[in-house]
N, C-alpha and C. Protein backbone atom coordinates (compact mmCIF):
# COMPACT_ATOMS: atom_id res chain seq x y z
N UNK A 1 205.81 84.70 -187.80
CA UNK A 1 207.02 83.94 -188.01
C UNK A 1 208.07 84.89 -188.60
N UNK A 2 209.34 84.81 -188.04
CA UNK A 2 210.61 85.46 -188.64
C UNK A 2 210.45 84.91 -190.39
N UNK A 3 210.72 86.32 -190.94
CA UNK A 3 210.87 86.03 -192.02
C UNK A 3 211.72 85.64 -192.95
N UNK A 4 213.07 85.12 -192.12
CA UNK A 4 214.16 83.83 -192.67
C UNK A 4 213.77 82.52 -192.51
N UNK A 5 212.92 82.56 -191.74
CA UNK A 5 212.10 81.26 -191.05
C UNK A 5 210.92 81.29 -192.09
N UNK A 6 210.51 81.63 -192.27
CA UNK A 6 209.43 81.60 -193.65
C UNK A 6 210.10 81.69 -195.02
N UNK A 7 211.27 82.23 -195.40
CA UNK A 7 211.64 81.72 -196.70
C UNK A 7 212.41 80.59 -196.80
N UNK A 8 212.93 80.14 -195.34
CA UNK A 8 213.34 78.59 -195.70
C UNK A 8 212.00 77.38 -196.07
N UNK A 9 211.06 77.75 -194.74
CA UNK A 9 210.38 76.96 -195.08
C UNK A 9 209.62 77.10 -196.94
N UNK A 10 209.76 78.00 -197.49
CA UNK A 10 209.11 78.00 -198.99
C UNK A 10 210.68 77.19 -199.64
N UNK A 11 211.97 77.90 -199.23
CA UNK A 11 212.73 77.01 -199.84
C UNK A 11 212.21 75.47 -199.95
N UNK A 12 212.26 75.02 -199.13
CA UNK A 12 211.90 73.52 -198.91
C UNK A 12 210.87 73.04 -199.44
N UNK A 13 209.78 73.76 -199.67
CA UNK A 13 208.56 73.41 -200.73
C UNK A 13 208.94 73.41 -202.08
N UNK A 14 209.75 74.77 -202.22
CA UNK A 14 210.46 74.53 -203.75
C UNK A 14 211.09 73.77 -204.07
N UNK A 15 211.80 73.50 -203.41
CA UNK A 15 212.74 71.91 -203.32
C UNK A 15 212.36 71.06 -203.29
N UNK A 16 210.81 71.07 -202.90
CA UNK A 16 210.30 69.55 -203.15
C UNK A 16 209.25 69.73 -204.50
N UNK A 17 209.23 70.91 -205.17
CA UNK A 17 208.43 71.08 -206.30
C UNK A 17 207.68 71.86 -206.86
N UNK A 18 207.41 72.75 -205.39
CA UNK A 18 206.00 73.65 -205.33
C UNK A 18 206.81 74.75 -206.51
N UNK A 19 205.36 74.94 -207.33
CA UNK A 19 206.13 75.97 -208.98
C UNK A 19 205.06 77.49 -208.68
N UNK A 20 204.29 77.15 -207.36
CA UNK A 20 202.91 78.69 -207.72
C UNK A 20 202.92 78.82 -206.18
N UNK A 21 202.37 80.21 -205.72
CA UNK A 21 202.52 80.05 -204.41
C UNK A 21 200.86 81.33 -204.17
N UNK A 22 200.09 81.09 -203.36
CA UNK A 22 199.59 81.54 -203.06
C UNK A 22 199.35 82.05 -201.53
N UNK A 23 198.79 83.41 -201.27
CA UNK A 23 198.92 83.88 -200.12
C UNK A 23 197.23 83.86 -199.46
N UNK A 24 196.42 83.46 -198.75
CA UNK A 24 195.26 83.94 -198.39
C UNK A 24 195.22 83.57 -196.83
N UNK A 25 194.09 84.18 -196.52
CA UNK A 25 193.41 84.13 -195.11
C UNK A 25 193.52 85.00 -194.53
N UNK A 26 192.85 85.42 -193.91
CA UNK A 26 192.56 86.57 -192.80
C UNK A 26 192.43 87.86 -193.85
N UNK A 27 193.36 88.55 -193.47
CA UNK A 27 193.83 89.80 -194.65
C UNK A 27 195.28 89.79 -194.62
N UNK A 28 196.17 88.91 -195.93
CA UNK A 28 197.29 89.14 -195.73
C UNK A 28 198.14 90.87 -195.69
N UNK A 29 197.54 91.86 -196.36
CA UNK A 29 197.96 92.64 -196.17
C UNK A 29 198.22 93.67 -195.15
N UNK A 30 197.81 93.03 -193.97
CA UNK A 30 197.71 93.68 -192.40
C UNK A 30 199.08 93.73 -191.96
N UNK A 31 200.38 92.76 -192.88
CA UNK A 31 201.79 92.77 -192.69
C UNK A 31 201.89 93.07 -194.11
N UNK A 32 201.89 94.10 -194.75
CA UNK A 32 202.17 94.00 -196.39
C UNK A 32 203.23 94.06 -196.36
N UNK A 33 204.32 94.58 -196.16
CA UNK A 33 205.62 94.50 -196.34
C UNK A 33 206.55 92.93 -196.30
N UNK A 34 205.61 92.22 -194.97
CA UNK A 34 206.21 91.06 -195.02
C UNK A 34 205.88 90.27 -196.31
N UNK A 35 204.35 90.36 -197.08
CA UNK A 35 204.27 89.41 -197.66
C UNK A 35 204.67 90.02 -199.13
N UNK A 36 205.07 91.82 -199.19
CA UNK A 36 205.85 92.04 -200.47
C UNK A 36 207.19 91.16 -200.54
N UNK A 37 207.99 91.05 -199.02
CA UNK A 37 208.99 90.69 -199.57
C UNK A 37 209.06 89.08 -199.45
N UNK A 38 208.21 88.22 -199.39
CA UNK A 38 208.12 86.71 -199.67
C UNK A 38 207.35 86.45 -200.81
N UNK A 39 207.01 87.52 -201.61
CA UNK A 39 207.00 87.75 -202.88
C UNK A 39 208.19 87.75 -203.60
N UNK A 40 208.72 88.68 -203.41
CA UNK A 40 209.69 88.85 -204.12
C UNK A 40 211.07 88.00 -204.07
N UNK A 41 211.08 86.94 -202.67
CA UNK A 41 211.90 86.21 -202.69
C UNK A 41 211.40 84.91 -203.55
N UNK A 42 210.03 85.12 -203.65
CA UNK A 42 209.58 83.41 -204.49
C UNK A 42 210.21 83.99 -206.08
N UNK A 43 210.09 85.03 -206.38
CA UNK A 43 210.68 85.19 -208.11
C UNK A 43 212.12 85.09 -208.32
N UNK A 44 212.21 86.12 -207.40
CA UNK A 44 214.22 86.12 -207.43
C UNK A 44 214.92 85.36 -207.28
N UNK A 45 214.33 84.62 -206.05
CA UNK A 45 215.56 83.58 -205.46
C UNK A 45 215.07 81.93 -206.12
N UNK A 46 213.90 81.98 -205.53
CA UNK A 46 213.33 81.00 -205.40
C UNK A 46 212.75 80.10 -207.30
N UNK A 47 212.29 81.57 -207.81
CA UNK A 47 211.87 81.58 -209.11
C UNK A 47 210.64 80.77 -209.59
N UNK A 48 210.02 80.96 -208.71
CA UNK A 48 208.35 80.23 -208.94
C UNK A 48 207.69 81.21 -210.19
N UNK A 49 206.85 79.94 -210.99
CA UNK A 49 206.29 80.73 -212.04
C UNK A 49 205.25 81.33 -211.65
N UNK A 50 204.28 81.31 -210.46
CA UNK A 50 203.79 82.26 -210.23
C UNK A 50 203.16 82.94 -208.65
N UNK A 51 202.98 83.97 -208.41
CA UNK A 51 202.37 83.88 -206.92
C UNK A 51 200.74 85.15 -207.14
N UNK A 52 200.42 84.55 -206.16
CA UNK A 52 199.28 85.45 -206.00
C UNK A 52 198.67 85.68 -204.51
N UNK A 53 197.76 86.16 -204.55
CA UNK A 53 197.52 86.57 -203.10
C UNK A 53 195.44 86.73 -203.23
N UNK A 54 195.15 86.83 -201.92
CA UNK A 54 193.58 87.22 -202.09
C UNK A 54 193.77 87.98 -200.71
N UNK A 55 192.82 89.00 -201.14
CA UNK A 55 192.91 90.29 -200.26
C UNK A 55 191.20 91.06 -199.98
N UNK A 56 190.96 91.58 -199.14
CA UNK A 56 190.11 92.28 -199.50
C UNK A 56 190.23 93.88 -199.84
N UNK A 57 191.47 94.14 -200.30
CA UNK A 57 191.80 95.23 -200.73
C UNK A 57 191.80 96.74 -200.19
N UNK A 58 191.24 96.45 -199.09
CA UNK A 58 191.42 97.36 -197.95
C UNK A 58 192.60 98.13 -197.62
N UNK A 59 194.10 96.99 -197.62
CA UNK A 59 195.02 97.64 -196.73
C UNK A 59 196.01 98.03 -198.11
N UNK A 60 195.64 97.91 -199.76
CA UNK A 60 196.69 97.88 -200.34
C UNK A 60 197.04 99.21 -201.06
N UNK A 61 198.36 99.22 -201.06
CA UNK A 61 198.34 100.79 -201.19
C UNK A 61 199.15 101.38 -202.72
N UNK A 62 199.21 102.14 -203.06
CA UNK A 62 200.04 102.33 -204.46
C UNK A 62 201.52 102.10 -204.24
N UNK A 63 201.99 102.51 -202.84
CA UNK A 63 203.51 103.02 -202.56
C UNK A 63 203.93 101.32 -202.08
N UNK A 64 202.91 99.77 -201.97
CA UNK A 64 203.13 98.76 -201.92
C UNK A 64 203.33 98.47 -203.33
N UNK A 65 201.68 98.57 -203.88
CA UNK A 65 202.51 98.20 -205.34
C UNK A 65 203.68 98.67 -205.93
N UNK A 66 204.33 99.65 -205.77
CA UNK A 66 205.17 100.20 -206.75
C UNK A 66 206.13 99.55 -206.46
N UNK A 67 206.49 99.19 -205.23
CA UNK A 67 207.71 98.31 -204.54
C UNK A 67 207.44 97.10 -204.83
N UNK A 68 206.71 96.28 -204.76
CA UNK A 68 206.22 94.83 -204.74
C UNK A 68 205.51 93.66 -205.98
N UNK A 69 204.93 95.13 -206.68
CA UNK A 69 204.04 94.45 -208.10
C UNK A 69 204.46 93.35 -208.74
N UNK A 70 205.86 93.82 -209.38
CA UNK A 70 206.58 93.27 -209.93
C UNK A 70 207.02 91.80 -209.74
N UNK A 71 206.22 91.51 -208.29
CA UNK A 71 206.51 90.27 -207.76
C UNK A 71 205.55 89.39 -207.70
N UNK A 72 204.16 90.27 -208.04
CA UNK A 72 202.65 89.71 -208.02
C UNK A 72 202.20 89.33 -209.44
N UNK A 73 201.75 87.85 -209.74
CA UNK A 73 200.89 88.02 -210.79
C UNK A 73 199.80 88.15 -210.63
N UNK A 74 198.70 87.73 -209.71
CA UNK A 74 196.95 87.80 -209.56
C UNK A 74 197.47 88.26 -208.23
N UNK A 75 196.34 89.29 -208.38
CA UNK A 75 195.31 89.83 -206.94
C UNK A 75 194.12 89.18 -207.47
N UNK A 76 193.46 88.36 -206.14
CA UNK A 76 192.00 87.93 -206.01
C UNK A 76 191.86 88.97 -205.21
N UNK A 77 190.74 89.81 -204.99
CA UNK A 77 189.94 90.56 -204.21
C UNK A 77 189.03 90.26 -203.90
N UNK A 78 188.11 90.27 -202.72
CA UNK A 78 187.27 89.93 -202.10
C UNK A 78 186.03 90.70 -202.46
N UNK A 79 184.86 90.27 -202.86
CA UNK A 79 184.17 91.72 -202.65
C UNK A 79 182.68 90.93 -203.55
N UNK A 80 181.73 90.77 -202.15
CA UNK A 80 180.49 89.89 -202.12
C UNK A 80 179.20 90.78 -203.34
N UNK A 81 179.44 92.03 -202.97
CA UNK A 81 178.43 92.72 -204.07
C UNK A 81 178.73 93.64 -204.37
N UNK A 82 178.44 94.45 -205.58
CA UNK A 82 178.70 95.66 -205.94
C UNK A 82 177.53 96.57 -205.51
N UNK A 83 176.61 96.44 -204.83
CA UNK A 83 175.35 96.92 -203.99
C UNK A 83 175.37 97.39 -202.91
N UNK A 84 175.44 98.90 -203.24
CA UNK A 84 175.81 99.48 -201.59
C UNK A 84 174.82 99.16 -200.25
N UNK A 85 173.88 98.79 -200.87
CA UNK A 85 172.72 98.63 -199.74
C UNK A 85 172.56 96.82 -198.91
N UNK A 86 173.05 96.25 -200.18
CA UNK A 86 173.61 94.74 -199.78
C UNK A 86 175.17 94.50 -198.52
N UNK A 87 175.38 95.53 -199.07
CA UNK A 87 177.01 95.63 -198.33
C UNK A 87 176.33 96.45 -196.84
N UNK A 88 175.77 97.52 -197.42
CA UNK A 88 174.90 97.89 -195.85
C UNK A 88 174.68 96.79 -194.59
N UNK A 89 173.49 95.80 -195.14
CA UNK A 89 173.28 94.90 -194.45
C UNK A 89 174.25 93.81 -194.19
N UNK A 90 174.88 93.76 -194.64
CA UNK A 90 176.07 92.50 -194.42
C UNK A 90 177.43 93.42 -193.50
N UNK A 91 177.13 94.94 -192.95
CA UNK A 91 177.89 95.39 -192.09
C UNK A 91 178.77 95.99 -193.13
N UNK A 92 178.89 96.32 -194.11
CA UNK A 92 179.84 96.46 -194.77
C UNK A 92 179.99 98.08 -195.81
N UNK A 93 179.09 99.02 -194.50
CA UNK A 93 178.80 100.09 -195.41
C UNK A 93 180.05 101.19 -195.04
N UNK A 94 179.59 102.10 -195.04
CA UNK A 94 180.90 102.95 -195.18
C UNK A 94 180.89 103.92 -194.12
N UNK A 95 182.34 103.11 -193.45
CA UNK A 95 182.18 103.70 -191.87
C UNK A 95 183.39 104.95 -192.25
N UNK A 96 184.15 104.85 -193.29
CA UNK A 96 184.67 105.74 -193.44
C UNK A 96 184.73 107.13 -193.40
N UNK A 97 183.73 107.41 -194.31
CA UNK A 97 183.46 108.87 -194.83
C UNK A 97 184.12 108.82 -196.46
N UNK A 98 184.40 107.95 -197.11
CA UNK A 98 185.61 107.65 -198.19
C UNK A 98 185.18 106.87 -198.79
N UNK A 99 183.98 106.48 -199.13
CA UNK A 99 183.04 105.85 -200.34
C UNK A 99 182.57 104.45 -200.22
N UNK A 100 183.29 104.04 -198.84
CA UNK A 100 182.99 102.75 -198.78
C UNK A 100 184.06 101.81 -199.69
N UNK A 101 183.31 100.53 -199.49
CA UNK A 101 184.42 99.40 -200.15
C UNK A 101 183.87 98.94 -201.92
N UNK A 102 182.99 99.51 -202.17
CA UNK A 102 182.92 99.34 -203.65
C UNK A 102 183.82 100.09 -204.41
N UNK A 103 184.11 101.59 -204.14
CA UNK A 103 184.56 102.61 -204.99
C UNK A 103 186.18 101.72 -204.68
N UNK A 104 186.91 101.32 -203.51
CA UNK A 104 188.14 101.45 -203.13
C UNK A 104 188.53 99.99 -203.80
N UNK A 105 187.60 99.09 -204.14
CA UNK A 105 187.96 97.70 -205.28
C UNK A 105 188.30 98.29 -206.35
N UNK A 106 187.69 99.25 -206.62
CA UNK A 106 187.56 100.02 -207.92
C UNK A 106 189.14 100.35 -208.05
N UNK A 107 189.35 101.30 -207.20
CA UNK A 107 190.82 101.67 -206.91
C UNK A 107 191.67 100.48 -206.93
N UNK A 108 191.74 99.84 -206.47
CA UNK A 108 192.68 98.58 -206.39
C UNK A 108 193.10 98.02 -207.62
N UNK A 109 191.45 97.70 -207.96
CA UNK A 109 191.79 97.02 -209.69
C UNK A 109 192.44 98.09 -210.66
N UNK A 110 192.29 99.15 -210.73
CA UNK A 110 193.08 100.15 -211.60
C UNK A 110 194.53 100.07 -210.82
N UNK A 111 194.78 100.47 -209.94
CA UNK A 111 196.31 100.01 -209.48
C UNK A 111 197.00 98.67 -210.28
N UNK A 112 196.24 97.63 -209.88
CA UNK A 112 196.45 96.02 -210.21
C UNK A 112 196.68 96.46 -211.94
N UNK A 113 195.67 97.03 -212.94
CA UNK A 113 196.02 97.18 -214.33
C UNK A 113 197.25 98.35 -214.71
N UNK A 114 197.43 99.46 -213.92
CA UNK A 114 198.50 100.03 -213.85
C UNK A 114 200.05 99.61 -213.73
N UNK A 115 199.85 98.44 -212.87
CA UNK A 115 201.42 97.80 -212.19
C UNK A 115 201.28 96.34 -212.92
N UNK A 116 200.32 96.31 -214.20
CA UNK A 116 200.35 95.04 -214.44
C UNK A 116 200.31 93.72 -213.63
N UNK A 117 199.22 93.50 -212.69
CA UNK A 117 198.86 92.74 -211.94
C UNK A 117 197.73 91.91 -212.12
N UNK A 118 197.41 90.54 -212.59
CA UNK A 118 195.93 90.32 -213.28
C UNK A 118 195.14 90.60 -212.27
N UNK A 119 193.61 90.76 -211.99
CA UNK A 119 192.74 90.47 -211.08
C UNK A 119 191.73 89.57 -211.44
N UNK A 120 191.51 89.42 -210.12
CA UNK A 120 190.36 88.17 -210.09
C UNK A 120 189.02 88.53 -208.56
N UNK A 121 188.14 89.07 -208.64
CA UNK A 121 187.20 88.88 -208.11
C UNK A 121 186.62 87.86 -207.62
N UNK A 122 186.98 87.40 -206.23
CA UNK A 122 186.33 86.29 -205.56
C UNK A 122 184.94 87.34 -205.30
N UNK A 123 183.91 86.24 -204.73
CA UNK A 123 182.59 86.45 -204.95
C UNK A 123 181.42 85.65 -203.85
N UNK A 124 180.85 85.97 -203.16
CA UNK A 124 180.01 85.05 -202.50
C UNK A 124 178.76 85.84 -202.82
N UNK A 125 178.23 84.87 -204.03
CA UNK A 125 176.56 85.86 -204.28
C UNK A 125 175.60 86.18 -203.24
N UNK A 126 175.28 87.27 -203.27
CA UNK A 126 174.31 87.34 -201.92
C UNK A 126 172.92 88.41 -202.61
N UNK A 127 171.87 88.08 -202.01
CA UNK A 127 171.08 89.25 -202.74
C UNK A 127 170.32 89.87 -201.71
């Protein structure tokens, strides 16, 4: 969706009340730029007390936060185990060469405490 077409439609939620705004599904950060700046229109313009987002922290980058933070209160991050061998079997090992997705939550959440961003660890126990 055009993204004048998406801050009217939040206008209109605000206008009818909405005070928190949250972002999830899929991986919003696959458009990060779009959803830095419908961030930053919910504080500025709009002035919601708060927004947040859930991510699996994959696509987020320092040179987003530094532009965008300021507009985020919670990152939820995704991230089922801290068990590299659990994450193995659930497909989730490290096709990278770059530590996989435990070390790079790691990264995220220090970003998130750097740019003053709370976090929150979503969780699906698995053993």
């Amino acid at each position: 969706m055009p993204i004048e077409k998406g801050k009217a439609g939040l206008r209109m939620l605000a206008d009818a009340g909405m005070r928190k705004l949250n972002i999830s599904g899929g991986e919003p950060f696959l458009n990060a730029k779009y959803i830095g700046e419908i961030f930053k229109f919910c504080k500025e313009e709009l002035k919601l007390e708060s927004t947040s987002v859930v991510c699996n922290g994959s696509k987020v980058t320092e040179k987003w936060m530094e532009e965008y933070a300021r507009y985020l209160d919670v990152m939820a991050i995704s991230c089922d185990t801290f068990d590299p061998e659990t994450n193995e079997k659930h497909g989730r090992g490290d096709q990278s060469g770059q530590g996989g997705h435990i070390p790079h939550v790691s990264e995220v959440v220090d970003l998130c405490k750097r740019y003053n961003v709370r976090v929150k660890i979503n969780s699906v126990i698995t053993m």
